[in-house]
Protein backbone atom coordinates (compact mmCIF):
# COMPACT_ATOMS: atom_id res chain seq x y z
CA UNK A 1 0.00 0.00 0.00
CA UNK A 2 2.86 2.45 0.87
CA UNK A 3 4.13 1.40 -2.67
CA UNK A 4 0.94 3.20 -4.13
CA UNK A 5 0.49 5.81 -1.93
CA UNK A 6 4.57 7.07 -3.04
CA UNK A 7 3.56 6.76 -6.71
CA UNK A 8 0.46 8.31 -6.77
CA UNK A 9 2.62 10.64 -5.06
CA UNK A 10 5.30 10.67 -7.42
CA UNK A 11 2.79 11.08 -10.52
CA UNK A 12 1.06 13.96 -8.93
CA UNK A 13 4.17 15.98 -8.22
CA UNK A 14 5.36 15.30 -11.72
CA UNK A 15 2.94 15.73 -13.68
CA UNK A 16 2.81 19.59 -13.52
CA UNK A 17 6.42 19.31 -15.40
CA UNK A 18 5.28 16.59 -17.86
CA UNK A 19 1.76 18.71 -18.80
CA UNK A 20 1.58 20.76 -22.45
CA UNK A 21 2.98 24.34 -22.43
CA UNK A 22 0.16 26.06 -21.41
CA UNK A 23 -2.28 27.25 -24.24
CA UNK A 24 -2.61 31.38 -24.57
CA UNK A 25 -5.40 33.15 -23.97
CA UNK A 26 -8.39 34.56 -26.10
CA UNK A 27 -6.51 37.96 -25.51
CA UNK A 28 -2.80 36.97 -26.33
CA UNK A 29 -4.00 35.02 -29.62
CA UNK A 30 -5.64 38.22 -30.61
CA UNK A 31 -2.80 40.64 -30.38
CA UNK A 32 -0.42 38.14 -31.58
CA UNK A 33 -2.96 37.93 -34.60
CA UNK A 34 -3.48 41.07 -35.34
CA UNK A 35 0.22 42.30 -35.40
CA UNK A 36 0.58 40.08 -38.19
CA UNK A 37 -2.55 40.49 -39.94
CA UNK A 38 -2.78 44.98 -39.32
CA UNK A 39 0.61 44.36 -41.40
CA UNK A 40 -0.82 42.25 -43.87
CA UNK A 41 -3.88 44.06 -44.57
CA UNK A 42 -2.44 47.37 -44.99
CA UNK A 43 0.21 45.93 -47.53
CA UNK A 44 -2.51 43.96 -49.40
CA UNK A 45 -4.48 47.65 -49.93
CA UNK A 46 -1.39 49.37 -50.85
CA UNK A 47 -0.03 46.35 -53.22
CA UNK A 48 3.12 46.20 -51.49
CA UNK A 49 4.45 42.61 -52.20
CA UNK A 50 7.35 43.01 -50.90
CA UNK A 51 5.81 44.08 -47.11
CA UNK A 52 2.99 41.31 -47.54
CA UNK A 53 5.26 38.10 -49.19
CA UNK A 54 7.04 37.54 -45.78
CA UNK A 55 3.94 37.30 -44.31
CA UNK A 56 2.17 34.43 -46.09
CA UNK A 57 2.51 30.98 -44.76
CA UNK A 58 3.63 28.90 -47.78
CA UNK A 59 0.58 27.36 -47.64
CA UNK A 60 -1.64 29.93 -48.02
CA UNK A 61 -5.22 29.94 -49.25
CA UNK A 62 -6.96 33.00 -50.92
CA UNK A 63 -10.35 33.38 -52.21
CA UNK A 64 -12.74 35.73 -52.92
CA UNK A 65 -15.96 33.56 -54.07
CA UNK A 66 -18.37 36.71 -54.39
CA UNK A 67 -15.96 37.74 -57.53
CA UNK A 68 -16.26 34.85 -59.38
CA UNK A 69 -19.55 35.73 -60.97
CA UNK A 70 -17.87 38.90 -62.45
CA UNK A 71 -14.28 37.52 -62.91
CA UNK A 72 -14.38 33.90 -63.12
CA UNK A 73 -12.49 32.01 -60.44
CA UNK A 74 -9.40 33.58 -58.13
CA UNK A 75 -8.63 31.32 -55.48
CA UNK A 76 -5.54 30.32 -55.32
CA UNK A 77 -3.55 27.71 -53.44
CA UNK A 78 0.40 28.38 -52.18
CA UNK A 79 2.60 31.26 -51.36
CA UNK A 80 3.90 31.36 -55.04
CA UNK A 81 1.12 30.39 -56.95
CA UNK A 82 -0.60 33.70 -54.77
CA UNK A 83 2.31 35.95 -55.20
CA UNK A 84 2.33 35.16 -59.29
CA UNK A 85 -1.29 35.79 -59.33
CA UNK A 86 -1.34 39.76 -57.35
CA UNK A 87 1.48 40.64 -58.92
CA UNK A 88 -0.03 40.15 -62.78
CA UNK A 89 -3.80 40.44 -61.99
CA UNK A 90 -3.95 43.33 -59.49
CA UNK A 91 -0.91 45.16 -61.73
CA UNK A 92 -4.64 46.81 -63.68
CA UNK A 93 -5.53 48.13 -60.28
CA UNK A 94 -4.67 51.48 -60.93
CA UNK A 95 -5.60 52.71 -57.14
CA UNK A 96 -7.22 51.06 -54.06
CA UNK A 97 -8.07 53.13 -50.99
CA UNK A 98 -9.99 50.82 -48.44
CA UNK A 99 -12.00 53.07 -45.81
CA UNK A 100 -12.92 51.17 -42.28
CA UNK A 101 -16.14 51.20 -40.27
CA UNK A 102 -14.75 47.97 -38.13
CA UNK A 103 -12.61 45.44 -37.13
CA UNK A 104 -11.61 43.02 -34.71
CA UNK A 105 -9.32 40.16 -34.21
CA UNK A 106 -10.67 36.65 -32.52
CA UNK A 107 -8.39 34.07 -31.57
CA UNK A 108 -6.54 32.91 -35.23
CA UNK A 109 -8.59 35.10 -37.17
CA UNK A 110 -8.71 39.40 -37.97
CA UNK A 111 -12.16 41.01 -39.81
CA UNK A 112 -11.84 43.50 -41.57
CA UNK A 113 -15.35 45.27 -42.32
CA UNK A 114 -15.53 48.79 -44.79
CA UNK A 115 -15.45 49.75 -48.34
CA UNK A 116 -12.96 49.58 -50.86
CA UNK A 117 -12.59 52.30 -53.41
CA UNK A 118 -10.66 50.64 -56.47
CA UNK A 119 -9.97 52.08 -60.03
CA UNK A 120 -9.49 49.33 -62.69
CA UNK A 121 -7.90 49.75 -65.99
CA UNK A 122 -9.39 47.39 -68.30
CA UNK A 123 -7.59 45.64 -71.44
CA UNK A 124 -9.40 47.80 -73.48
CA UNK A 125 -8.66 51.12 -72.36
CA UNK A 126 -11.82 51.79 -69.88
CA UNK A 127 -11.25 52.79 -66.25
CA UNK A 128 -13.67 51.81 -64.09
CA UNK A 129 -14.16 53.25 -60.47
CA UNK A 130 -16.19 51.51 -57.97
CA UNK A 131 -16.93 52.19 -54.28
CA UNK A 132 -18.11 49.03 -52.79
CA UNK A 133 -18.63 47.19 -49.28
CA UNK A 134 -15.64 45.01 -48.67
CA UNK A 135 -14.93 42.29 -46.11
CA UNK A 136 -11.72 40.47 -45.78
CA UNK A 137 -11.01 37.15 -42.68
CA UNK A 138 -7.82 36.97 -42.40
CA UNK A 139 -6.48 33.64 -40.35
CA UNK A 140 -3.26 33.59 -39.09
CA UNK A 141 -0.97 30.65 -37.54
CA UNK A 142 2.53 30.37 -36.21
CA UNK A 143 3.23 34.21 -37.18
CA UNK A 144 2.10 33.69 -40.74
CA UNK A 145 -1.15 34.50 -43.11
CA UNK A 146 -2.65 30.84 -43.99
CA UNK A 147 -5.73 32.25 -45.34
CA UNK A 148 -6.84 35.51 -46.73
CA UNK A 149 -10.82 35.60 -47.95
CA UNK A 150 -12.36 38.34 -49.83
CA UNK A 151 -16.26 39.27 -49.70
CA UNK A 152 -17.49 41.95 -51.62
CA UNK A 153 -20.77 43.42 -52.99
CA UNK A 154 -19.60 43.60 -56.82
CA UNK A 155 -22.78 45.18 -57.64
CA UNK A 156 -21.37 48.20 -58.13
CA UNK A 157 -18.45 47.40 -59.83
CA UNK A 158 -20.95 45.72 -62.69
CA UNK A 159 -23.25 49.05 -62.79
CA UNK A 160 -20.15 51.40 -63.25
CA UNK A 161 -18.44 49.04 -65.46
CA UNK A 162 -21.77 48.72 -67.58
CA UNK A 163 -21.77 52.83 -67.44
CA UNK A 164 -18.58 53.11 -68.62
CA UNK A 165 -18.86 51.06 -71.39
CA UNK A 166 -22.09 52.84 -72.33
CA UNK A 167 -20.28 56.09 -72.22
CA UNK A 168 -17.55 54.92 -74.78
CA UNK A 169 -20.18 53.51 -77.18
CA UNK A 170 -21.48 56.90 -76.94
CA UNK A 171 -18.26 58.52 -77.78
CA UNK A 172 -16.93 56.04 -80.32
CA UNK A 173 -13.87 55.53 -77.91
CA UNK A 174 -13.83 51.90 -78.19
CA UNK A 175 -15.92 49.22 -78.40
CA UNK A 176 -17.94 47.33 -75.50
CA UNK A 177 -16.13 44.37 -74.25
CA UNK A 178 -16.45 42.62 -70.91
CA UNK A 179 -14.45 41.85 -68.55
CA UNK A 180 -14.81 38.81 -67.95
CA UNK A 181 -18.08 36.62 -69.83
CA UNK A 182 -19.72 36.70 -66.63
CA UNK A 183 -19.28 40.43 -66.44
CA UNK A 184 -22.18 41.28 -68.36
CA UNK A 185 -24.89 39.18 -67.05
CA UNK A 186 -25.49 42.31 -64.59
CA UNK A 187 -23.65 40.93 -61.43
């Protein structure tokens, strides 16, 4: 019995050395979160790959499945498959300005809720400029962005994109094109 009794007694001291590092809180997850994904986000609106590349796990996921209507598919899979993909498709952006009304970081993850302002040069010569609501989850793991989604109302986009093309039939500037074949089925 005294046999037991000393290695229950044994196991109980020891254990507290032998348990898992202990996990951080709600609050510590959060800032650790958001000072990689504040980082992130503001090099994403300002197209800085150079700032935002460090910060992308190499397994990174992006999507923005509320585009795909207008511009066909964009998710894309891996740090360079990502980093190929911004620096040739968003190279049209001619100017992004994102404007907050909130945000918050939870545990792995960082919301940002506002509107993006975006002008986009088109292959054909149009600019289009489009004020639109504009969500992005970030989630974040061991210091790096694993996944980046985009939500966005596009309905705008398609109503100044269809106004912009009406005004250069007007003019005889060029001829209507779309975007994208989705891009004229109204959004």
């Amino acid at each position: 019995m005294k046999t037991w009794i000393l290695c229950l007694f044994l196991l109980a001291i020891a254990q507290p050395s032998c348990a898992q590092a202990k996990r951080p809180s709600l609050a510590d997850l959060s800032a650790q979160t958001e000072a990689i994904a504040q980082p992130y986000f503001d090099a994403y609106i300002a197209r800085d790959w150079a700032r935002l590349e460090p910060l992308l796990d190499d397994h990174i996921r992006f999507d923005d499945a509320t585009a795909s209507v207008v511009f066909g598919a964009v998710g894309k899979q891996g740090k360079a498959e990502l980093m190929k993909a911004l620096r040739e498709t968003y190279a049209a952006i001619r100017d992004m300005r994102y404007h907050p009304v909130s945000q918050f970081a939870s545990g792995e993850h960082m919301v940002f809720v506002g509107e993006l302002e975006w002008s986009l040069g088109l292959p054909d010569g149009l600019i289009v400029d489009t004020r639109m609501p504009f969500v992005v989850r970030l989630q974040v793991r061991d210091g790096k962005v694993l996944e980046h989604q985009d939500t966005a109302d596009y309905k705008p986009f398609v109503v100044a994109l269809h106004a912009a093309r009406a005004k250069a039939a007007r003019s005889g500037v060029t001829p209507p094109q779309p975007v994208a074949p989705a891009a004229t089925s109204g959004g």
